[in-house]
Structure formats: C-alpha cells, structure tokens
Protein backbone atom coordinates (compact mmCIF):
# COMPACT_ATOMS: atom_id res chain seq x y z
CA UNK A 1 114.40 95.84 101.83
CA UNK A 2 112.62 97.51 104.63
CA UNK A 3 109.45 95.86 106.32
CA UNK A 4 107.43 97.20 109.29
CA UNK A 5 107.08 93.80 110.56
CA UNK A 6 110.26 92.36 112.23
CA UNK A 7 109.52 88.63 111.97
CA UNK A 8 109.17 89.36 107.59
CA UNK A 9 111.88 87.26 105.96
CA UNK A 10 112.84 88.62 102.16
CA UNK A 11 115.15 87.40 99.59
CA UNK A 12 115.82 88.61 96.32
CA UNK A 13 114.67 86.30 93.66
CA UNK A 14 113.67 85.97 89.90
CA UNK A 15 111.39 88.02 87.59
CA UNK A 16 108.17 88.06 86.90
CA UNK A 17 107.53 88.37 82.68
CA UNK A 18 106.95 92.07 81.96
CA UNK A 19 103.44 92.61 80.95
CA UNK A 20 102.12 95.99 79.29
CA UNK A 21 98.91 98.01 80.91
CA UNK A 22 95.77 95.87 80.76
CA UNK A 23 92.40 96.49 82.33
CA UNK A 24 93.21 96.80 85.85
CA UNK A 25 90.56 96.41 88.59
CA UNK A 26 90.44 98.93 91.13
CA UNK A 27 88.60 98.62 94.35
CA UNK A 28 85.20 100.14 93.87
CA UNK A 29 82.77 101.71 96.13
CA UNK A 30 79.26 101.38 97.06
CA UNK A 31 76.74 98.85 96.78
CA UNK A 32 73.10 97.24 95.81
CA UNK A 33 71.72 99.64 93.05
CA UNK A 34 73.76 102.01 93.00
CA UNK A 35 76.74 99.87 92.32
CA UNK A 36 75.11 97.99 89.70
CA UNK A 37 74.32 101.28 87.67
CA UNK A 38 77.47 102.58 87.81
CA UNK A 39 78.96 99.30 86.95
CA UNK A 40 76.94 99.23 83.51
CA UNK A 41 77.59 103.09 82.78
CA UNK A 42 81.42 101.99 82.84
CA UNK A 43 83.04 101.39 79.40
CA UNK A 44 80.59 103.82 78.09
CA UNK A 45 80.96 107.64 76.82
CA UNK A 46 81.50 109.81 79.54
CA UNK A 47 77.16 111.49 80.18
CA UNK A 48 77.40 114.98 78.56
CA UNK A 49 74.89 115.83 81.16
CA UNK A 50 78.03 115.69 83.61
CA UNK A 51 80.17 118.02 81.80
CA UNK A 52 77.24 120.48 81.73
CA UNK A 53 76.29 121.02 85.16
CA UNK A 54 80.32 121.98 85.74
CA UNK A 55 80.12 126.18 85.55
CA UNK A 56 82.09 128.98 87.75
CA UNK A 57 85.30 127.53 87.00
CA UNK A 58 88.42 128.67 89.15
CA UNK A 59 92.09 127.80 87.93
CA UNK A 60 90.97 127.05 84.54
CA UNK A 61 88.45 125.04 82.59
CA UNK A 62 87.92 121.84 80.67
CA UNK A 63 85.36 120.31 78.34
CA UNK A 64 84.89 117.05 76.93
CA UNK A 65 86.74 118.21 73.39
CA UNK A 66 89.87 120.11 75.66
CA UNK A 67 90.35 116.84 76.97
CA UNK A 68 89.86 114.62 73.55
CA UNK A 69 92.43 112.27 74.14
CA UNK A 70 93.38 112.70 77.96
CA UNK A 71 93.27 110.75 80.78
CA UNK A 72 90.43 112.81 83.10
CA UNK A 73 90.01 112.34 87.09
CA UNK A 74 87.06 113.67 88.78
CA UNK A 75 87.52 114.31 92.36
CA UNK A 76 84.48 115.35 94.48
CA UNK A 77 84.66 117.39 97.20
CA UNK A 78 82.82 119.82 99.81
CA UNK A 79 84.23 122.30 101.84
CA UNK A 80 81.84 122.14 104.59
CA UNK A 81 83.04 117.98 104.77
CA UNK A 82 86.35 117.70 106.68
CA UNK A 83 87.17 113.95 105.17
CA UNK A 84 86.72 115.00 101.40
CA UNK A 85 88.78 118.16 102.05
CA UNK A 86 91.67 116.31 103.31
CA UNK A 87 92.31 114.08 100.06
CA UNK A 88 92.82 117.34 98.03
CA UNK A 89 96.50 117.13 98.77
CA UNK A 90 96.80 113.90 97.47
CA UNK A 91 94.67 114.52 94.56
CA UNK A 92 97.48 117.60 93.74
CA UNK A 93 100.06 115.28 94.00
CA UNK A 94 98.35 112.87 91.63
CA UNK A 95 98.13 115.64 89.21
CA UNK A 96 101.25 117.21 89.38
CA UNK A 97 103.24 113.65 89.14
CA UNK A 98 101.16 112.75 85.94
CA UNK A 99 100.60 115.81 84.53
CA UNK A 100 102.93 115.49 81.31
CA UNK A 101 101.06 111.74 80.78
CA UNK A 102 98.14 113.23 79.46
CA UNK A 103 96.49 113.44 83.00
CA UNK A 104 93.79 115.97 83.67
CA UNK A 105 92.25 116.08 87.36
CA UNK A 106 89.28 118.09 87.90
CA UNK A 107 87.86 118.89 91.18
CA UNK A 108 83.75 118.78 91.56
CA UNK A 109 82.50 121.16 94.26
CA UNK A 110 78.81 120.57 95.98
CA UNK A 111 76.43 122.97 95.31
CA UNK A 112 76.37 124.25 98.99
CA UNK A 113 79.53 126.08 100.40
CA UNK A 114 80.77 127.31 97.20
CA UNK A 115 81.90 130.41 98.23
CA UNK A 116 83.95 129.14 101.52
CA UNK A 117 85.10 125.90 98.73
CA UNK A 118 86.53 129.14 96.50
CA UNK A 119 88.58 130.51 99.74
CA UNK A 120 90.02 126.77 100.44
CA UNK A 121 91.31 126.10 96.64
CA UNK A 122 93.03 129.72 96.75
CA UNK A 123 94.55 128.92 100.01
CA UNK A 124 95.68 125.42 99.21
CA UNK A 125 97.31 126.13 96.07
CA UNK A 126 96.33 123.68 94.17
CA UNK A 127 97.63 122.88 90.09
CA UNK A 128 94.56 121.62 89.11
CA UNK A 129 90.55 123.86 88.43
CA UNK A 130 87.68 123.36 90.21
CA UNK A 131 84.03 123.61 89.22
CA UNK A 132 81.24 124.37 90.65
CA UNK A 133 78.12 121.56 90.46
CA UNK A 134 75.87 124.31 91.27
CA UNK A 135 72.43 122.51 90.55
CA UNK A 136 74.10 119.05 91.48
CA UNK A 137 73.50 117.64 87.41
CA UNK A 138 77.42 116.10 87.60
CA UNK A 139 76.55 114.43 90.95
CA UNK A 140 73.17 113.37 89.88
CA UNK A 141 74.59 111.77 86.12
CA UNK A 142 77.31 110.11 88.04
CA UNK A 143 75.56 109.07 90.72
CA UNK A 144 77.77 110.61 93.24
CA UNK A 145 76.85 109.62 97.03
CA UNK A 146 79.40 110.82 99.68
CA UNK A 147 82.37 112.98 99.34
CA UNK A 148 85.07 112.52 98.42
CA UNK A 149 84.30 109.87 95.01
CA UNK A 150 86.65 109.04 92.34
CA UNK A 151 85.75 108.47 88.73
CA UNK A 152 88.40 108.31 85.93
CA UNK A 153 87.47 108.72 82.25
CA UNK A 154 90.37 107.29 79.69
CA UNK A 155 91.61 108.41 76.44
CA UNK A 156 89.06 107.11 74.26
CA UNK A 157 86.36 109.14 76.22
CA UNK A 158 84.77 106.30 78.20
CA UNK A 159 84.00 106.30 81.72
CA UNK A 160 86.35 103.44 83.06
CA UNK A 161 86.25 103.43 86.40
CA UNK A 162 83.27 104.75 88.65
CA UNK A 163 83.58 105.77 91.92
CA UNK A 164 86.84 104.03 93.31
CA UNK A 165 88.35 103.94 96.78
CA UNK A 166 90.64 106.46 97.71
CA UNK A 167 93.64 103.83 97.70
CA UNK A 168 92.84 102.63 94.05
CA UNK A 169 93.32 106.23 92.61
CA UNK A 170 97.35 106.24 91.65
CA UNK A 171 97.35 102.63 90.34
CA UNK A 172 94.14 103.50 88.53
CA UNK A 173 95.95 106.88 87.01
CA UNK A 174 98.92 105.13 86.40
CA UNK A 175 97.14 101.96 84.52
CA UNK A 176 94.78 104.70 82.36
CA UNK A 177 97.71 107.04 81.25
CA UNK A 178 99.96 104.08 80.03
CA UNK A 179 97.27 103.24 77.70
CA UNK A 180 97.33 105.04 74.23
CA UNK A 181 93.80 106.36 73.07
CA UNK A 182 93.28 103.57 70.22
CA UNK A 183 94.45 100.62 72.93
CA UNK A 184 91.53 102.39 75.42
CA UNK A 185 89.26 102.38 72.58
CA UNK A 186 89.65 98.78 72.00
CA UNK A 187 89.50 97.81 76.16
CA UNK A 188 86.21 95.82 75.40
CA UNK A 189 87.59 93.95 72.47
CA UNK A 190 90.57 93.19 74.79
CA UNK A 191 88.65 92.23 77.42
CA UNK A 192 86.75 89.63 75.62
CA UNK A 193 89.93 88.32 74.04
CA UNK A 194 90.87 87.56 77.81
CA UNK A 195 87.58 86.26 79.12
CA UNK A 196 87.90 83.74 75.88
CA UNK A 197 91.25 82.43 76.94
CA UNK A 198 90.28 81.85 80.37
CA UNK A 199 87.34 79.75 79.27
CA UNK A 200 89.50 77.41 77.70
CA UNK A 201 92.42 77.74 80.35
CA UNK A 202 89.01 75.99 82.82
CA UNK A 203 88.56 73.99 79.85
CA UNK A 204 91.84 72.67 79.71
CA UNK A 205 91.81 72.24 83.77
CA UNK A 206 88.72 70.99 84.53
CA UNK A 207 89.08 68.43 82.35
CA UNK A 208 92.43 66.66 81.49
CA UNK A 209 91.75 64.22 79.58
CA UNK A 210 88.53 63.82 77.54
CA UNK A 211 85.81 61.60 79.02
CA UNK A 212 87.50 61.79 82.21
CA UNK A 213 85.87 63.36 85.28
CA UNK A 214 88.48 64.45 87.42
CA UNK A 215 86.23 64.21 90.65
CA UNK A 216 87.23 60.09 90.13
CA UNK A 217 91.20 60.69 90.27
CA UNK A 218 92.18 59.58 93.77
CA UNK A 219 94.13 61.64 96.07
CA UNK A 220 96.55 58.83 97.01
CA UNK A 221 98.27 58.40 94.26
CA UNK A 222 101.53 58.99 96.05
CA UNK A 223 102.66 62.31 94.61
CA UNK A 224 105.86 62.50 96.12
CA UNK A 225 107.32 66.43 97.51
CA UNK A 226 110.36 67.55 94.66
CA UNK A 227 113.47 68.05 96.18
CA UNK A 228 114.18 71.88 97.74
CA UNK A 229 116.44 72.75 95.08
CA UNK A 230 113.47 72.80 92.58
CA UNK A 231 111.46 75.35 94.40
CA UNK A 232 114.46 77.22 95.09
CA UNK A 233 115.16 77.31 91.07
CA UNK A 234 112.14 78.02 90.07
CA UNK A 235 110.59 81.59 88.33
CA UNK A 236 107.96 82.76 91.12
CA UNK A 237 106.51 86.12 90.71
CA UNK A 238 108.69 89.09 91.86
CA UNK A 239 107.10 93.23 91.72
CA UNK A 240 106.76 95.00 94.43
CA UNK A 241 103.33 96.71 93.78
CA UNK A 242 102.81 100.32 95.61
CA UNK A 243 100.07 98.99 97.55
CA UNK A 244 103.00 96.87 99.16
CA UNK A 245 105.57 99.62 98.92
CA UNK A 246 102.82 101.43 101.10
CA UNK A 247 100.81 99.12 103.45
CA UNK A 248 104.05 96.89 103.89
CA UNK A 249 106.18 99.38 103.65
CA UNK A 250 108.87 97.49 100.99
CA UNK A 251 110.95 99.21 98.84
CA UNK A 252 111.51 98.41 95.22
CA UNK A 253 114.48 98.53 93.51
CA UNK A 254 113.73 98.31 90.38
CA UNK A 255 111.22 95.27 88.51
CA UNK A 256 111.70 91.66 88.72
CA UNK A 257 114.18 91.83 91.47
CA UNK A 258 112.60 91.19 94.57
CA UNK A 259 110.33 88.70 95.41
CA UNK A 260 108.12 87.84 98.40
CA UNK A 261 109.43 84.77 100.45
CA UNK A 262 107.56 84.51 103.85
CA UNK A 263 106.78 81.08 105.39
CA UNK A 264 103.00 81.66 106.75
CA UNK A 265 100.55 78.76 107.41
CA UNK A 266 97.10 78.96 108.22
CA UNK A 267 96.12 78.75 111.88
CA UNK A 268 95.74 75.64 113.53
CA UNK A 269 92.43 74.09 115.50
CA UNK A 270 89.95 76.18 113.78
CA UNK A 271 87.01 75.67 112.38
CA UNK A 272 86.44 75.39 108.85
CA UNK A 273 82.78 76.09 107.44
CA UNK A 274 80.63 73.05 107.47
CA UNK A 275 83.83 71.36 108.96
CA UNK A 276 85.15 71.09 105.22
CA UNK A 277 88.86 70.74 105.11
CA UNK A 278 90.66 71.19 101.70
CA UNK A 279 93.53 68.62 100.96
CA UNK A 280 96.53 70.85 100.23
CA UNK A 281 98.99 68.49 99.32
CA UNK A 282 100.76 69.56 96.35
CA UNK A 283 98.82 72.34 95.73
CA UNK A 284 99.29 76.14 95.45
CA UNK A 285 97.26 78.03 98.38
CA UNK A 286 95.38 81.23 97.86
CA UNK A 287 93.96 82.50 100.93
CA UNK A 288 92.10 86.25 101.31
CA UNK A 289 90.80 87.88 105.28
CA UNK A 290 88.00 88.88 104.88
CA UNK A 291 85.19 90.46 107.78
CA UNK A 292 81.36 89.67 107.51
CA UNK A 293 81.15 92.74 108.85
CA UNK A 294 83.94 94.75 106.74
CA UNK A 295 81.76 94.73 103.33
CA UNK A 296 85.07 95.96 101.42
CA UNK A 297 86.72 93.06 102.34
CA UNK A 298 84.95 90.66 100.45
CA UNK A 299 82.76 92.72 98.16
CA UNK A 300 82.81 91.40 94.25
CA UNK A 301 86.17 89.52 95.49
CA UNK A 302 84.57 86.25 96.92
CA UNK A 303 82.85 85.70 93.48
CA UNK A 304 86.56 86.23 91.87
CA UNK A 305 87.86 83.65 94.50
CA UNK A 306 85.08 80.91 93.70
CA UNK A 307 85.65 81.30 89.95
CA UNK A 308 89.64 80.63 90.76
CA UNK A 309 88.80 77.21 92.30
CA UNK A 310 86.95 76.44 89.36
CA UNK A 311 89.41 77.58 87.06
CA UNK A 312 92.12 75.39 88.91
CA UNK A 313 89.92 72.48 90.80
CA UNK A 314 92.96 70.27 90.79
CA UNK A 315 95.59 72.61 91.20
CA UNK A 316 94.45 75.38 93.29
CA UNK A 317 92.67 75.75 97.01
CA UNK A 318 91.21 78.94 97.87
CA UNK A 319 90.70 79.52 101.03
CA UNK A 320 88.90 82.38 103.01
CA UNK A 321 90.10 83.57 106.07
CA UNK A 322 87.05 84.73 108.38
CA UNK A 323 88.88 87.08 110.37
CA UNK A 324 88.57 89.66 113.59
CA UNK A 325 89.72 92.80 112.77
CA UNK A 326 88.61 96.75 112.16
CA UNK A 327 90.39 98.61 109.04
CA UNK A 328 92.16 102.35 108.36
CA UNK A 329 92.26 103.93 111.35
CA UNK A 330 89.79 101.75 113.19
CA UNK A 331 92.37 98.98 113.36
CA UNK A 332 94.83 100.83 114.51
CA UNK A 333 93.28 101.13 117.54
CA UNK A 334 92.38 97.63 118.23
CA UNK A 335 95.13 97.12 120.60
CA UNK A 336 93.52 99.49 122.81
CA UNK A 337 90.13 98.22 122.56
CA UNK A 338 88.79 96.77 126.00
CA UNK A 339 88.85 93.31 126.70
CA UNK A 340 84.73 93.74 126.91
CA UNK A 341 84.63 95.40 123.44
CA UNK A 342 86.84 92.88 121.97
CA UNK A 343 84.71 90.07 123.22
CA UNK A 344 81.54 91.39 122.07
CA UNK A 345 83.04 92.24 118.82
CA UNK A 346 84.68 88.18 118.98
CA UNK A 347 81.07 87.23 119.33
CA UNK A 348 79.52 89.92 116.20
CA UNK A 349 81.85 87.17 114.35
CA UNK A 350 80.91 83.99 115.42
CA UNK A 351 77.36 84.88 114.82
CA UNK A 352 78.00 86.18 111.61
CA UNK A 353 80.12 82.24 111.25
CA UNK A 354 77.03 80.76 112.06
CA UNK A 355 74.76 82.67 109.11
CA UNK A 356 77.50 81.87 106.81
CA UNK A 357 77.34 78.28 106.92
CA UNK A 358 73.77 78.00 106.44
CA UNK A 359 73.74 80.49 103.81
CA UNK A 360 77.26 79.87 101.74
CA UNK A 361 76.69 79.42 98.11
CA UNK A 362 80.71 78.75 97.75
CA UNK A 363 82.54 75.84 96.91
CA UNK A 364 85.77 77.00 98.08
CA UNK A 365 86.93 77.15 101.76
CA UNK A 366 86.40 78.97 104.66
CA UNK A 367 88.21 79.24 108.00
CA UNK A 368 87.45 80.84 111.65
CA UNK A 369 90.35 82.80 112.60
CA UNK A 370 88.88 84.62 115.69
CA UNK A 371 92.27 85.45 116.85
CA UNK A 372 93.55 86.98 113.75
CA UNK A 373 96.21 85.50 113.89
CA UNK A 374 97.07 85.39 110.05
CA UNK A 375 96.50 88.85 109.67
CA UNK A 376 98.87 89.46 112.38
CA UNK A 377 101.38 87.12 111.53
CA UNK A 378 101.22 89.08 107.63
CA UNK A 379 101.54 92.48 109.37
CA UNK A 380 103.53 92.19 112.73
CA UNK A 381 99.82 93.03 114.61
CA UNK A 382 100.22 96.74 114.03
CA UNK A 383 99.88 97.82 110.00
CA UNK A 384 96.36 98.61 108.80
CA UNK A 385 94.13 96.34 106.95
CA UNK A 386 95.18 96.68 103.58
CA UNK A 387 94.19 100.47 102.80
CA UNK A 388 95.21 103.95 104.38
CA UNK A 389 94.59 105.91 107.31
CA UNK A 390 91.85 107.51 105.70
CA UNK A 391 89.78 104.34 106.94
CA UNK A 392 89.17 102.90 102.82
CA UNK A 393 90.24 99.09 103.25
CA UNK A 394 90.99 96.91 100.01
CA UNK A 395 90.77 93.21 100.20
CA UNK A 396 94.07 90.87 101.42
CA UNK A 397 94.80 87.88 98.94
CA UNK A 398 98.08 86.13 99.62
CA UNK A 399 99.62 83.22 96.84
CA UNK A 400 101.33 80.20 98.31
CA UNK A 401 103.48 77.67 96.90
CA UNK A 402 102.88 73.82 97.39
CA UNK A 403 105.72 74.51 100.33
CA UNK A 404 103.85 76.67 101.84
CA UNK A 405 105.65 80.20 101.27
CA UNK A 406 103.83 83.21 100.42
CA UNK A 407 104.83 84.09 96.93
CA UNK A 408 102.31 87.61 96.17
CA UNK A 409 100.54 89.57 98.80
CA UNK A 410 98.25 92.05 97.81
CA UNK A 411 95.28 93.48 96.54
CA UNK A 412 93.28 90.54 94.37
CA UNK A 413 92.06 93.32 92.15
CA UNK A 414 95.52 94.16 90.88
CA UNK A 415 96.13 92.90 87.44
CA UNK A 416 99.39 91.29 89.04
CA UNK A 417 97.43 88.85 90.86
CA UNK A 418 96.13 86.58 88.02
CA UNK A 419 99.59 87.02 86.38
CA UNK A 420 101.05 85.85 89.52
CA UNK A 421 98.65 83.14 90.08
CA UNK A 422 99.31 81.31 86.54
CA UNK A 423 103.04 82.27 86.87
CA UNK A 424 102.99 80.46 90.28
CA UNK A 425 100.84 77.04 89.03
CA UNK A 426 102.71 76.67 85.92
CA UNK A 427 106.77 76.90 87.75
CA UNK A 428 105.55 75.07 91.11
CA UNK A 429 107.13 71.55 91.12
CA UNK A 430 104.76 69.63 93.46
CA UNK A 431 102.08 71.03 91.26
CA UNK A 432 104.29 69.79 88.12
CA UNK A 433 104.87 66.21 89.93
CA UNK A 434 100.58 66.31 90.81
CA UNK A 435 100.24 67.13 86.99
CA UNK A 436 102.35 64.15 85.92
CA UNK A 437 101.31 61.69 88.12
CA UNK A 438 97.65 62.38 87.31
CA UNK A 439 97.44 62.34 83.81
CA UNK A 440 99.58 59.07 84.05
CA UNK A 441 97.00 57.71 86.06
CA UNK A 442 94.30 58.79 83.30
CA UNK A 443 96.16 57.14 81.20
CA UNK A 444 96.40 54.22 82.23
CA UNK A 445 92.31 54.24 82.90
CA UNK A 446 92.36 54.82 79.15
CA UNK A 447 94.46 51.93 78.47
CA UNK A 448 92.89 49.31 80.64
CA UNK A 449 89.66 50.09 79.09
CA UNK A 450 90.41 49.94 76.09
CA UNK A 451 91.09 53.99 75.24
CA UNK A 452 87.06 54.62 75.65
C-alpha cells in the first residue's frame, strides 16, 4: 500500500459486507435556485425539450428511444472555454472504459464556436458524438450554467443526477451502469424503503427504553475502555474507494482487504463554537473540514452531519472541523502563499468563526482549526483538498473508533459512508460496553420505580 503521506500507517484488516449498487450521492454543483430546480427535476423523465435542441451531430447520433435502456452522460462543453475543453479527455476515457455497460456519453456543444468545436472533436479523436445546442434549448431545459456540467440519465430514462462535479463523474457512471433498468425504475421505491428504516434505526436510538429520556442517563456511569484485543478483533470497514485510490493515492488489492488504520486526534487548545465541548468517551468520532468560505465543503453535507447526531445522540459525536485551507489547485499553492496573504486569509476565518456562532442552527460540534493542522496531519500538508487539480473540491468526512483511529476517510456522499458508519457503531466495543452499561442503568430506573 502506497500513500503520499509518509507519517500514514496501514494495516491490512477485515471486510466490509458486500453491498450491491444503491442510490449513491454524488457531489453536486451550484446553488440557491438553481440548485433547488434541478434537485426536483431529478428522478424524473429526462425533458424531451433537451433531446430536441441537440441537431448537427458529428460521430454519430442518439435519441431518447436509441438509448431506451442505457446509461446516458451529458457532458457540456465550449471550444472557445479552455477549462471545459480540457475534461474531454477524461470524458473519452469514461466512455471508452464503460462502453460495453450500457454507457452512452454525449457531448453538448454551446451555440457559439461551433465550427472551431467541430475542428477540436476531429482533432482529439474522440469515441463518443457531439451535438450541437445551436439555439441553447438543452442548456436552457437543463439549466446548464458554466461549462463543463455533468448530468447522467439511468436506464429507466430518469434524470438521476444533475449537474455533478467533475470528480463525482466515474463513481456516478459506475453506480448508474451496475443498476439494471427495472432496479433504476424502482430507485424511488428503494429510496423510501431506506428513509423508513432509518426512521426507526433514530427510533430505536433516541430512545432505548420506552418512557426513558436519554438526556437523564448520566455520563459517569463508569464505562470502563475494553481491552486492545477487542478492537483489534473486531470487523471495521475495509474498501478502498477511488476517491482514496486518487486523492490518497492507495492502492487496492482487491475488496475487503485493506482497511484504514491511522491514529489522528483532533487538535488541541482550540476553540470550539460557543465553547461547547462534546464528551467523547466511548464514542465513535465523525469529524468533516470544512471552509466558510469553500461553499463545496459543507454544502447539503452539514445538514447530513446534524441528522447523524440525531440518528446516534448516544453513540455518535460529529464534529466539524472549521479549517484554513484553499482546494484543487489553489491549495497546492498555499505553501507559497506570503506570510501577509496567509494572515489576512487566517483572519477571512476567524471572522467568518465569529458569524457562525451567532448564527449556527446545529446541534453538533464545531472546532477552530486555524492551523489546519488536521487536514495536514490527513494529507502530509501537500495533497489537495479532497478533489482534483481541476480546482472541484468534495467534502472530507473521516470515521473514528472509540480509540481514536480513523477507520473511513472519504467523501460523506459516498454510499460507503453510512455503511461504514453503522458497520463501525455496531462492532466498536467501548460503544458495546456504553450500550450495556446504559440500558442496565435504565433498568434499574425501571425497577426501582416500580417498571413505570
């Protein structure tokens, strides 16, 4: 296992249960309005109104009955627009690699620059056709705003994912074309089916016992630390995901055999929001970085986070890590930022620190970090922030066990991080011993008064 961080310590370790494809989440873009239209056109039929404003086709065609059944990804593009141009070799890749699973890619030109877009695709070489959005209909329907977007129809028609982040596309791909047209057809049914079982997973959680509120449990009930050899038995989650095969550079050797096992704490003298400090005492420890400033880093995932510590109030702290840093390619240069720059920046945050506390709707935790010093001690000080060079970040979340190693880094909106989060919960043995020492307590409440 190869790391680009010297000081990462890895061990291989046991599997995590294979799952099948389920709804992933990739990392969307945009915001306000926007975002919340093209959030409520997703799950829906693809607009017809799209497909018709696609004409002068070059390297073939495709319609919405040539590609009954397919897996279709849009990619829009300008050849006047440097940035968009440069993810067409990626986007080739992307189609070439899933080409036999039912993948059809489709690139959208602007209406201006057609010509000089038609002399790019024939010098590129590209697999996949192109179409020209002459009167701008598909961008208008889809409610395109900057090249280059990402949208991603699945088998059953629908428009699942609108406009995704550059680094989302091959998990998003890869998630769509494992599905089989009748399972994408039934993604809503599914999803409800999950949202059920959660409820009663925070049923089960939030209360233990019935007629007990579990804000009156004490903390000192002496819930004494397992011995090592039960962490060291127990079933954490091992998969290296490619957004770690890629931002951490890891290697995987096949599933369920390596595991993340990295002893990271969070930083010391700090503030925490409001001065609220979590107890973390026999508890698993989910922490995401995330920039006031950087709106991908914390964009639909603190709402995610807050309805984790609700889910797991006894079990679980989330905290946030407010954190100094610049992503893609922006990072990268950090080290070379002036000491004046990286003051004024330092200060950017601790304003920002300031608005959050009087403005934080959250129940879970926050901490200052102005030296980074997490983030640096996850990458070594020189990977970027969880995207690729092309500057699109995706949010941090890292899972800790009651010992305090990291267990699952990566991207919160990867289907792998719930899994890992229950996985990790339910095989923890502090958490275990908290469990049991709890609900003996409630017991015996119910038996000194009577069972009532």
């Amino acid at each position: 296992m190869c790391t680009r961080s010297s000081g990462i310590r890895s061990v291989f370790a046991c599997s995590l249960l294979a799952v099948s494809a389920v709804h992933a989440d990739p990392t969307r873009e945009g915001s306000g309005q926007r975002r919340t239209d093209l959030d409520a056109m997703e799950l829906h039929a693809m607009p017809i109104e799209a497909w018709a404003g696609l004409s002068d086709w070059v390297g073939g065609s495709a319609d919405a009955t040539s590609t009954k059944g397919k897996v279709v990804l849009f990619y829009t593009w300008s050849s006047w627009y440097d940035r968009s141009m440069r993810q067409m070799s990626m986007v080739d890749r992307v189609a070439k690699e899933y080409a036999d699973k039912g993948l059809v890619v489709i690139g959208v030109h602007d209406a201006r620059g057609w010509d000089a877009g038609k002399e790019e695709i024939t010098k590129a070489g590209i697999s996949f056709p192109v179409a020209h959005d002459a009167d701008g209909k598909f961008r208008a329907a889809l409610k395109v705003d900057q090249d280059p977007d990402f949208y991603l129809i699945d088998r059953a028609g629908n428009l699942r994912f609108a406009d995704i982040t550059t680094s989302s596309v091959s998990e998003a791909v890869e998630t769509l074309v494992k599905e089989t047209e009748e399972k994408a057809g039934g993604i809503l049914d599914e999803m409800a089916r999950k949202e059920a079982a959660a409820r009663e997973a925070a049923k089960k959680t939030s209360t233990i016992h019935q007629g007990v509120d579990i804000a009156d449990i004490p903390e000192n009930l002496g819930i004494s630390r397992p011995r090592q050899v039960l962490f060291d038995a127990a079933q954490w989650p091992a998969r290296v995901t490619r957004w770690e095969r890629e931002t951490l550079g890891i290697s995987n050797s096949g599933f369920g055999e390596e595991s993340i096992d990295r002893q990271l704490s969070l930083p010391q003298n700090q503030q925490w929001l409001n001065d609220r400090r979590p107890n973390t005492k026999a508890r698993v420890i989910v922490a995401y970085i995330w920039n006031p400033g950087e709106y991908k880093s914390f964009h639909r995932v603190q709402e995610k986070m807050e309805e984790l510590q609700k889910k797991y109030q006894r079990e679980v702290v989330v905290v946030g890590v407010v954190s100094q840093f610049k992503s893609g390619n922006q990072f990268n240069s950090f080290g070379n930022e002036n000491a004046e720059r990286e003051e004024r920046e330092r200060m950017q945050l601790l304003a920002h620190w300031e608005k959050l506390g009087k403005s934080t709707k959250f129940t879970h935790y926050n901490i200052l970090d102005t030296e980074h010093a997490v983030f640096d001690a996850l990458y070594g000080g020189s990977s970027p922030f969880g995207g690729n060079a092309n500057g699109d970040p995706a949010p941090i979340a890292m899972i800790f066990s009651s010992d305090g190693v990291m267990r699952w880094v990566g991207n919160p909106d990867h289907e792998l991080f719930d899994l890992s989060i229950d996985r990790v919960v339910s095989v923890d043995p502090w958490v275990k011993e908290r469990r049991k020492v709890e609900s003996d307590w409630i017991k015996s409440q119910q038996d000194s008064s009577g069972g009532e």
